[in-house]
N, C-alpha and C. Protein backbone atom coordinates (compact mmCIF):
# COMPACT_ATOMS: atom_id res chain seq x y z
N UNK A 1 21.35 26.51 10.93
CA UNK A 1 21.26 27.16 9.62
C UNK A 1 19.83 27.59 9.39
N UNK A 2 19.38 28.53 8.65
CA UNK A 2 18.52 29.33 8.53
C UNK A 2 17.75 28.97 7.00
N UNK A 3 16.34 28.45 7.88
CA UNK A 3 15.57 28.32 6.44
C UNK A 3 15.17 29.02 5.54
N UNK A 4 14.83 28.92 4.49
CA UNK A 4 14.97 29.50 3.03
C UNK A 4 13.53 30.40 3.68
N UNK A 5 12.51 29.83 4.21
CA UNK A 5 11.39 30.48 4.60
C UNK A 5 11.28 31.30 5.90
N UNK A 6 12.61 31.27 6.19
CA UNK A 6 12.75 32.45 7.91
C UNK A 6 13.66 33.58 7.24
N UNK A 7 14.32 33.61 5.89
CA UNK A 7 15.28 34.60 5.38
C UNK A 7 14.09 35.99 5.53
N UNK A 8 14.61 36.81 4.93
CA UNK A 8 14.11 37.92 5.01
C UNK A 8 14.17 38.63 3.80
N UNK A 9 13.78 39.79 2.73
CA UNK A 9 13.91 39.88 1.62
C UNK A 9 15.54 40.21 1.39
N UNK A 10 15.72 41.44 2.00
CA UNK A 10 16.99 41.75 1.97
C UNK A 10 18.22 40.31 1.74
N UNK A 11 18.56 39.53 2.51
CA UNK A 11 19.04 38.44 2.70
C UNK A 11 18.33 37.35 1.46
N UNK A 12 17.56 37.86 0.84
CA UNK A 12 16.97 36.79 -0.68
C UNK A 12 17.77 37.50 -1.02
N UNK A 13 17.51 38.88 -1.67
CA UNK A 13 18.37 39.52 -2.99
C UNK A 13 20.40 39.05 -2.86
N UNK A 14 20.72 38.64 -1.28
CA UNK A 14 22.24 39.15 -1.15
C UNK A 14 22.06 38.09 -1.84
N UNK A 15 21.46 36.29 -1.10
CA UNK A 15 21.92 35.00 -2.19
C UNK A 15 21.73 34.97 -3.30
N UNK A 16 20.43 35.50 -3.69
CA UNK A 16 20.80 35.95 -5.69
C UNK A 16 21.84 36.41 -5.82
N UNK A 17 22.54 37.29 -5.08
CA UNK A 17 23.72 37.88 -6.29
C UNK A 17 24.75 36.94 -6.17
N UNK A 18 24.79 35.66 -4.60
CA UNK A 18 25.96 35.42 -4.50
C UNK A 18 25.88 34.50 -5.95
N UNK A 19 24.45 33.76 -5.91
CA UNK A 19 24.45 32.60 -7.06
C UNK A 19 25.37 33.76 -7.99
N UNK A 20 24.68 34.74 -8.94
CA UNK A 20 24.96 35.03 -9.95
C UNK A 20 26.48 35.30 -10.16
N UNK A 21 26.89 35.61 -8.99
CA UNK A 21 28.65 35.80 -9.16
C UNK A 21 29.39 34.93 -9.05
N UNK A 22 28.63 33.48 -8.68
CA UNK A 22 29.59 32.30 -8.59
C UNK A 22 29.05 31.20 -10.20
N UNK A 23 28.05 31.67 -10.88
CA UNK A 23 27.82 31.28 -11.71
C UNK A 23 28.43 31.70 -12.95
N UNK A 24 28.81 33.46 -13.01
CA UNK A 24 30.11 33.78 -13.62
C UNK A 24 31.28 33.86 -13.36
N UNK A 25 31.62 32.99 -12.13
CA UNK A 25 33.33 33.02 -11.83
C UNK A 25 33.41 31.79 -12.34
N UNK A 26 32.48 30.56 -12.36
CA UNK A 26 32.19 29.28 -12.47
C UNK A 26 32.78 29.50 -14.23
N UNK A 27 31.88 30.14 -14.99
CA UNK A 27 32.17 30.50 -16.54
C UNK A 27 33.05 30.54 -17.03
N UNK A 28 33.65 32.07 -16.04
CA UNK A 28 34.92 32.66 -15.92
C UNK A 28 36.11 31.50 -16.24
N UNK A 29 35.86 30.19 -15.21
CA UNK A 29 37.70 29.21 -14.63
C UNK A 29 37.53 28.31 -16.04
N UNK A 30 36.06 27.99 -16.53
CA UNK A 30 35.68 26.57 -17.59
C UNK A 30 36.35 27.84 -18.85
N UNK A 31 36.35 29.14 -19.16
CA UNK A 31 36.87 29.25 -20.37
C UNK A 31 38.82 29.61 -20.26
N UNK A 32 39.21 29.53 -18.77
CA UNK A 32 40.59 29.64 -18.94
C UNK A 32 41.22 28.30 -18.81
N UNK A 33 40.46 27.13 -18.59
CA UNK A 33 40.75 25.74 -18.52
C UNK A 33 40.48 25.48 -19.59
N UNK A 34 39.55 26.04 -20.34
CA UNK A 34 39.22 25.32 -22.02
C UNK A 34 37.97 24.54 -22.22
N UNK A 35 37.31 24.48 -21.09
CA UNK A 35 36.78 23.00 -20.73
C UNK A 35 35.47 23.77 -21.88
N UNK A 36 34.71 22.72 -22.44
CA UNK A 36 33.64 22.76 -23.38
C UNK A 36 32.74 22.58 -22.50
N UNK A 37 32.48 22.34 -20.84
CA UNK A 37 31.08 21.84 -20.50
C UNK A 37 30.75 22.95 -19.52
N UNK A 38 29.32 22.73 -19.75
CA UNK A 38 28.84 24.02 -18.79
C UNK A 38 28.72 23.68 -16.83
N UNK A 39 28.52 24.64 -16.31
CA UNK A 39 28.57 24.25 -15.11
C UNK A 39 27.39 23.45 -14.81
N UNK A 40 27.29 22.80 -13.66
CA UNK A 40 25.87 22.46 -13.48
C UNK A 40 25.18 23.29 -12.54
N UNK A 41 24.05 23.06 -13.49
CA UNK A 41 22.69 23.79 -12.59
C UNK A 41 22.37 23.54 -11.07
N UNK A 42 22.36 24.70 -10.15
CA UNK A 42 21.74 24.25 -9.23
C UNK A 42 22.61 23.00 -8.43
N UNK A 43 23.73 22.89 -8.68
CA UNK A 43 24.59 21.77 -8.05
C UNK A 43 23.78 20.10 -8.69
N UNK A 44 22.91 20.17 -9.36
CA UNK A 44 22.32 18.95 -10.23
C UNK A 44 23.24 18.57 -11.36
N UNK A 45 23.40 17.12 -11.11
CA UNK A 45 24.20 16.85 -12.21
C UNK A 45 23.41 16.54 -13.57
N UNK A 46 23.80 16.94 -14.81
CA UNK A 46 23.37 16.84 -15.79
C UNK A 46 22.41 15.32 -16.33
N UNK A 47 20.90 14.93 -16.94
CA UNK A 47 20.86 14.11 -16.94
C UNK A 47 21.42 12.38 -17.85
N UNK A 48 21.66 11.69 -17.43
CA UNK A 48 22.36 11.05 -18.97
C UNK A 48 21.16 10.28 -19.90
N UNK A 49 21.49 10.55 -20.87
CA UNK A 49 20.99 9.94 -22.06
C UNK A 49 21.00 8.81 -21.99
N UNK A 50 20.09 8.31 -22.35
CA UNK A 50 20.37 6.42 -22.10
C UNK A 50 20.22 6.15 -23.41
N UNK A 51 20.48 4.76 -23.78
CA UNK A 51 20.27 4.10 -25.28
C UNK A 51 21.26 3.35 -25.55
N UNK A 52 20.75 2.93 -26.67
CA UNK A 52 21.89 1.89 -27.75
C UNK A 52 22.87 2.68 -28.77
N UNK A 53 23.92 2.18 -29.15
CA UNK A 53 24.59 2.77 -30.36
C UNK A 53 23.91 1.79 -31.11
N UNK A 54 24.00 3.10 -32.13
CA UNK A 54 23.98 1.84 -33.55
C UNK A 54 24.77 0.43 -34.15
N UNK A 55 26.06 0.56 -33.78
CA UNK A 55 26.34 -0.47 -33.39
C UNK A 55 26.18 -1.49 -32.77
N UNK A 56 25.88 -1.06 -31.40
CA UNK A 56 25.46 -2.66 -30.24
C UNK A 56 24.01 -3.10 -30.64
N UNK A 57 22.99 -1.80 -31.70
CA UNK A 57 21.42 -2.20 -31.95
C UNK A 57 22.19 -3.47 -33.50
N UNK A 58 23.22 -3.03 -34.17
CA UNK A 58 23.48 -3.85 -35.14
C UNK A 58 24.12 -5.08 -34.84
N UNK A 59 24.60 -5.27 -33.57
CA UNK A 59 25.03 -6.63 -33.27
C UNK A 59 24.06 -7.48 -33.17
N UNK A 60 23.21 -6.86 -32.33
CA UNK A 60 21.75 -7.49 -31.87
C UNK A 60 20.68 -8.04 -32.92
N UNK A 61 20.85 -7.07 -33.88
CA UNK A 61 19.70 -7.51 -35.13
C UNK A 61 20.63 -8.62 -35.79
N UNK A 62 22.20 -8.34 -36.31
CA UNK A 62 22.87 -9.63 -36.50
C UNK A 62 22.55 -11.42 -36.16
N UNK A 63 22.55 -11.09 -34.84
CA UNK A 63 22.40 -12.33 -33.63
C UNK A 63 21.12 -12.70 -34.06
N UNK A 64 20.21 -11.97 -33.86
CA UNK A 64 18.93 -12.79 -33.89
C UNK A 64 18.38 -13.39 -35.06
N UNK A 65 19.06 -12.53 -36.54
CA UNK A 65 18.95 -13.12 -37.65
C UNK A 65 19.84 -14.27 -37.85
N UNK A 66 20.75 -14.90 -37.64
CA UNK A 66 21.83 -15.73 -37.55
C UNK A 66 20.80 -16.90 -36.83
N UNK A 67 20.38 -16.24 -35.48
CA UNK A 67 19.53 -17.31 -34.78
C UNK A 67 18.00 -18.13 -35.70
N UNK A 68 17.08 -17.01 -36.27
CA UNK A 68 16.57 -17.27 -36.68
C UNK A 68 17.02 -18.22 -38.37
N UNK A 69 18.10 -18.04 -38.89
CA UNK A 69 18.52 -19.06 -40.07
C UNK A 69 18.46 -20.39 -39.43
N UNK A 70 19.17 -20.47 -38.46
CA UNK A 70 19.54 -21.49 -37.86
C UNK A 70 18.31 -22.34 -38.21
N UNK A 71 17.15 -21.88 -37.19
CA UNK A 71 15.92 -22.45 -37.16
C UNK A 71 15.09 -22.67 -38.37
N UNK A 72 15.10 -21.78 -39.34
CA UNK A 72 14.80 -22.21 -40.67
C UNK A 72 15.66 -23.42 -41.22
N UNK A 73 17.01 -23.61 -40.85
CA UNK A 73 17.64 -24.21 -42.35
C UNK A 73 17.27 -25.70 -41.19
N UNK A 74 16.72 -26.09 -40.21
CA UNK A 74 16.57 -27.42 -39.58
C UNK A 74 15.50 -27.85 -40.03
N UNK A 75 14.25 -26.97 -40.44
CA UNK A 75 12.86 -28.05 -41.24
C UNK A 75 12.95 -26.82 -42.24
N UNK A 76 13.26 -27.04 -43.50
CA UNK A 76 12.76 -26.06 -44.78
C UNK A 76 11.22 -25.74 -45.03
N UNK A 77 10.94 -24.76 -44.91
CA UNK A 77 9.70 -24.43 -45.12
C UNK A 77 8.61 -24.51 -44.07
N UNK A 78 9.28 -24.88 -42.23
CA UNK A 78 8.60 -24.99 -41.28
C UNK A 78 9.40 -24.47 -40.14
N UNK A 79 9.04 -23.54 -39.55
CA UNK A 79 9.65 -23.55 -38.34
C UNK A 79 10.17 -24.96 -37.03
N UNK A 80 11.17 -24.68 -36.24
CA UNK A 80 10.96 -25.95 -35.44
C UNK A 80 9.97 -25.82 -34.44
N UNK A 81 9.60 -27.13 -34.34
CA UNK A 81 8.63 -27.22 -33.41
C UNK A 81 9.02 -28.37 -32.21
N UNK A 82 9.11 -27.57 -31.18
CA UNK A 82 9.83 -28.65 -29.83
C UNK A 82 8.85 -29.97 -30.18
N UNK A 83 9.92 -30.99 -29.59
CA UNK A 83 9.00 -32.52 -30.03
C UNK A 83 8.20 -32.96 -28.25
N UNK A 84 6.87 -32.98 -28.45
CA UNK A 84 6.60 -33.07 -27.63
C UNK A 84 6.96 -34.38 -26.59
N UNK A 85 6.99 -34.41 -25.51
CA UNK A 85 7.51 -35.47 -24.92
C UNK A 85 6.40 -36.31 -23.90
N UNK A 86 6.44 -37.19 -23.96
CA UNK A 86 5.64 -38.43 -23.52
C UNK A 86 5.12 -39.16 -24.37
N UNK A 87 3.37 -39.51 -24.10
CA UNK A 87 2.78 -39.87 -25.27
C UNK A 87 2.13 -41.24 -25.08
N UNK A 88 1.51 -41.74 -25.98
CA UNK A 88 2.00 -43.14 -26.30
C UNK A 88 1.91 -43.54 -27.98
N UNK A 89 2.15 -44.72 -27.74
CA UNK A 89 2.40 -45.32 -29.48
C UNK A 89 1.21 -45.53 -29.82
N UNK A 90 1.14 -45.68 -31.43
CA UNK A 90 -0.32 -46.54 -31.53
C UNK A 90 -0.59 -47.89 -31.65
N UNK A 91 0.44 -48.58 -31.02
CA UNK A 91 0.59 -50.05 -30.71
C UNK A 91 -0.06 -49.99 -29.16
N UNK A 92 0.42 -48.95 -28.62
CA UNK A 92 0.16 -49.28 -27.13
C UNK A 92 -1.62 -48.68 -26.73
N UNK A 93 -1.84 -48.10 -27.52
CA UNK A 93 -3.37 -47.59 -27.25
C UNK A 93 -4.22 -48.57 -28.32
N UNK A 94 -4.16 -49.40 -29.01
CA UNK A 94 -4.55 -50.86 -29.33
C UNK A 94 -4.19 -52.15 -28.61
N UNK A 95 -3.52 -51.74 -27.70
CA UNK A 95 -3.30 -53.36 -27.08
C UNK A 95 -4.09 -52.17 -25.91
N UNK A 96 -4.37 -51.33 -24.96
CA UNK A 96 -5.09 -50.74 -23.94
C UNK A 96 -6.59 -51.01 -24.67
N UNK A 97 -7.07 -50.69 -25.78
CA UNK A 97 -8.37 -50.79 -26.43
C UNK A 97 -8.73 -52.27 -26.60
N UNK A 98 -8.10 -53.09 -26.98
CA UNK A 98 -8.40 -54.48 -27.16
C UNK A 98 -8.29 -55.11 -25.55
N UNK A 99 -7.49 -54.65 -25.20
CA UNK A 99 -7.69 -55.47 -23.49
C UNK A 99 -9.27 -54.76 -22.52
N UNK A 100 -9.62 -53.37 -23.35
CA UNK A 100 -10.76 -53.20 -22.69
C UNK A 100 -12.33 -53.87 -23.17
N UNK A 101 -12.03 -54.06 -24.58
CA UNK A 101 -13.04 -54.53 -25.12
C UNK A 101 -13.09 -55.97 -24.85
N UNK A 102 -11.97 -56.89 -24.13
CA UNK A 102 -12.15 -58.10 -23.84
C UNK A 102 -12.51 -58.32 -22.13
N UNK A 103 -12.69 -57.05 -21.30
CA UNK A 103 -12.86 -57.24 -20.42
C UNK A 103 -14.74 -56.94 -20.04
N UNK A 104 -15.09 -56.36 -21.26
CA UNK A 104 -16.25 -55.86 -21.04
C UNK A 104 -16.92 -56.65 -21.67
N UNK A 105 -16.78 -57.60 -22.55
CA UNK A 105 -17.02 -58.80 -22.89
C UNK A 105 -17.23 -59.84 -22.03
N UNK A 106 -16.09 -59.85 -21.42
CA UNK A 106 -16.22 -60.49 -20.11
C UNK A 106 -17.42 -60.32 -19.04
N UNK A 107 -17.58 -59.25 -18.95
CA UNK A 107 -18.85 -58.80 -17.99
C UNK A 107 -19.74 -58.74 -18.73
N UNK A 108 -20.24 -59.09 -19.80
CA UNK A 108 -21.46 -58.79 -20.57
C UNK A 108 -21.56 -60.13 -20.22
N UNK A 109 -20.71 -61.36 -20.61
CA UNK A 109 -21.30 -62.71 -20.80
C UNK A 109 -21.23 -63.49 -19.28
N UNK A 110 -20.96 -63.31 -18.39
CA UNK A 110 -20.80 -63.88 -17.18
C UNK A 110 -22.49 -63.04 -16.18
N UNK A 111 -22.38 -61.87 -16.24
CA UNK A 111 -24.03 -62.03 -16.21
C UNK A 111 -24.99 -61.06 -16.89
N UNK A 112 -25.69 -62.28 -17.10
CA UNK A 112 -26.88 -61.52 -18.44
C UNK A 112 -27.99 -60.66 -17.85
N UNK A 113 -28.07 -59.67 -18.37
CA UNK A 113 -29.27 -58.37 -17.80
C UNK A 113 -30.07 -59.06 -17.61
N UNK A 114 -30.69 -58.84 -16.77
CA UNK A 114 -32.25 -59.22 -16.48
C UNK A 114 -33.10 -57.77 -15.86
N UNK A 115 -34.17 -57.76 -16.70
CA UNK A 115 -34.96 -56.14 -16.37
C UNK A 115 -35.47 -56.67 -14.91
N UNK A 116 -35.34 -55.40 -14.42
CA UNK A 116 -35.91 -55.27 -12.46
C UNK A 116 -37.49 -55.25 -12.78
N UNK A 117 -37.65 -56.14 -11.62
CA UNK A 117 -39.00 -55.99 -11.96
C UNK A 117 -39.81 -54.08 -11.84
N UNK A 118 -40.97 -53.79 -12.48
CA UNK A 118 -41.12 -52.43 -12.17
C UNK A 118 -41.48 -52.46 -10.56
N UNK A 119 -41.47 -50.86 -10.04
CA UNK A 119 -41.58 -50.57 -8.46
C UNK A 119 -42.87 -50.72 -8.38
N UNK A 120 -43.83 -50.37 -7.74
CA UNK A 120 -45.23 -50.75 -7.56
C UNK A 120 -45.39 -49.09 -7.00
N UNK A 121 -46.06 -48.36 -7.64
CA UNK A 121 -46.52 -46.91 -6.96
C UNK A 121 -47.65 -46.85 -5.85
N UNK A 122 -46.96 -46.28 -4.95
CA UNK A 122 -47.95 -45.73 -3.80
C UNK A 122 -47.51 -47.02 -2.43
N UNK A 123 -47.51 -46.94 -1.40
CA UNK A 123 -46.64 -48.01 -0.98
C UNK A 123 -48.13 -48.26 0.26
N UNK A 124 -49.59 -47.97 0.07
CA UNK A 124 -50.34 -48.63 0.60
C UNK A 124 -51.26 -49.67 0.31
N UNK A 125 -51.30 -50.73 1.21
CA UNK A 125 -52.79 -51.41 0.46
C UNK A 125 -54.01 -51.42 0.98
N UNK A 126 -55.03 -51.70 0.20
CA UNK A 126 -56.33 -51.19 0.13
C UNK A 126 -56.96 -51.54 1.69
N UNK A 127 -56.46 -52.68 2.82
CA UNK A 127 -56.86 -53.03 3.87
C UNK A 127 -56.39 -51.73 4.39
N UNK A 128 -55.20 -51.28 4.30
CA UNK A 128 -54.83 -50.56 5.16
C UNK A 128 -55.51 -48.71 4.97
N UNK A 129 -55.65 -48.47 3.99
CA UNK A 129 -56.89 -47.59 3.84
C UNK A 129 -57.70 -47.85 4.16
N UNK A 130 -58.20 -48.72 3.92
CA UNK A 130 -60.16 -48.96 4.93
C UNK A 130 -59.36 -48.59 6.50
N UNK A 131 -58.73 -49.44 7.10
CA UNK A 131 -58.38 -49.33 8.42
C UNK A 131 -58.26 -47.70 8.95
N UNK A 132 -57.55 -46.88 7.75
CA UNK A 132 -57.41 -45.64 8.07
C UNK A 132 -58.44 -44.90 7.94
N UNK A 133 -59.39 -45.12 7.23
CA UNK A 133 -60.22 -44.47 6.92
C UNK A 133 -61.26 -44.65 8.06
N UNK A 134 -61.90 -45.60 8.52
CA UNK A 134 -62.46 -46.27 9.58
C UNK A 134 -62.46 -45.45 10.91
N UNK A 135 -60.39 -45.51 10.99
CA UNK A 135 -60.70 -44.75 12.24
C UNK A 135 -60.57 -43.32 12.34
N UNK A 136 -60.61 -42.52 11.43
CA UNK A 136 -61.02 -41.54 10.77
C UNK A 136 -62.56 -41.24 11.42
N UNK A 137 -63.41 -41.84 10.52
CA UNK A 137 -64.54 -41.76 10.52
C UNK A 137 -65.02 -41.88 11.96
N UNK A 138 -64.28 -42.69 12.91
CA UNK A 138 -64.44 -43.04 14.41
C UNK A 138 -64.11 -41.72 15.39
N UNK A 139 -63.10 -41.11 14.56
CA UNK A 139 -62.64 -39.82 15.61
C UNK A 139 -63.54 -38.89 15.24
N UNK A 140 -64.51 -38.52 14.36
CA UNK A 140 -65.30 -37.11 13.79
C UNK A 140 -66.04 -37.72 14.96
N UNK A 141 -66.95 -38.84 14.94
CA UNK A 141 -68.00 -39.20 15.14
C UNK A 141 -67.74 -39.28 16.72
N UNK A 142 -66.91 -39.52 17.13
CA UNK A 142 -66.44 -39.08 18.79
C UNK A 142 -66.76 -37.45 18.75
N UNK A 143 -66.39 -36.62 18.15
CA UNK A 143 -65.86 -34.97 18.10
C UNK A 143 -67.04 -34.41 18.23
N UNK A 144 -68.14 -35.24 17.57
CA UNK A 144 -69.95 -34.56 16.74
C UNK A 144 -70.65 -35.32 18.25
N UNK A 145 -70.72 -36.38 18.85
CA UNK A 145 -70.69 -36.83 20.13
C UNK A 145 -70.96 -35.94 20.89
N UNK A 146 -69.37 -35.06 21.04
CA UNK A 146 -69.43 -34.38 22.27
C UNK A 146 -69.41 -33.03 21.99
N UNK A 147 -69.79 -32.11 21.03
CA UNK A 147 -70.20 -31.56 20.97
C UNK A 147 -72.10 -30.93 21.39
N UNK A 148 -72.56 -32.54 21.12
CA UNK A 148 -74.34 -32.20 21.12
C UNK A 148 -75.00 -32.16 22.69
């Protein structure tokens, strides 16, 4: 079959006319059948409308108001509020608080602070500086030696 872009002009104008004569024979059969709908375009079927009736939008607003009474008439003047689940009591976070405060009690009185003694800064002593210093003074005096 022969592409739309290898036709030739002559052979454009014949398929225009065929469209146009099958688009009024098409006319032609829908007004001796009666039919109210037009042909379709281009062999495309018409697109459909989408949506709600007013009806199925009025069931819907029904429902959700029905739903929402519901939820009003269970706390007057509060929406519900899911009950949260777990938790604890306030029996049970006083007996957890009193068993901690008797355990730390416990460790306060079994042993008593005693301050560390302070660290001592600088971690040399004074022999051991002279010593360093000494042989210090021993290596120049080798260096000045052998230089002269």
């Amino acid at each position: 079959m022969n592409s739309i872009t290898n036709l030739t002009v002559k052979q454009l104008h014949q398929a225009a006319d065929l469209k146009e004569k099958i688009a009024a024979l098409e006319k032609e059969l829908s007004q001796l059948l009666g039919s109210t709908t037009q042909p379709a375009a281009a062999g495309l079927a018409p697109k459909k409308k989408g949506g709600m009736s007013a009806a199925g939008k009025a069931r819907i607003a029904a429902a959700q108001k029905a739903r929402w009474a519901k939820v009003k008439a269970s706390a007057p003047g509060v929406a519900a509020v899911p009950k949260k689940k777990g938790g604890m009591s306030a029996a049970g976070k006083a007996r957890i608080a009193a068993a901690q405060k008797a355990r730390w009690a416990k460790v306060k009185a079994s042993a008593p602070v005693v301050p560390a003694a302070p660290k001592k800064k600088g971690g040399m002593s004074a022999a051991g500086k002279a010593r360093i210093v000494a042989a210090q003074k021993a290596r120049w005096a080798k260096i000045k030696a052998a230089k002269q």
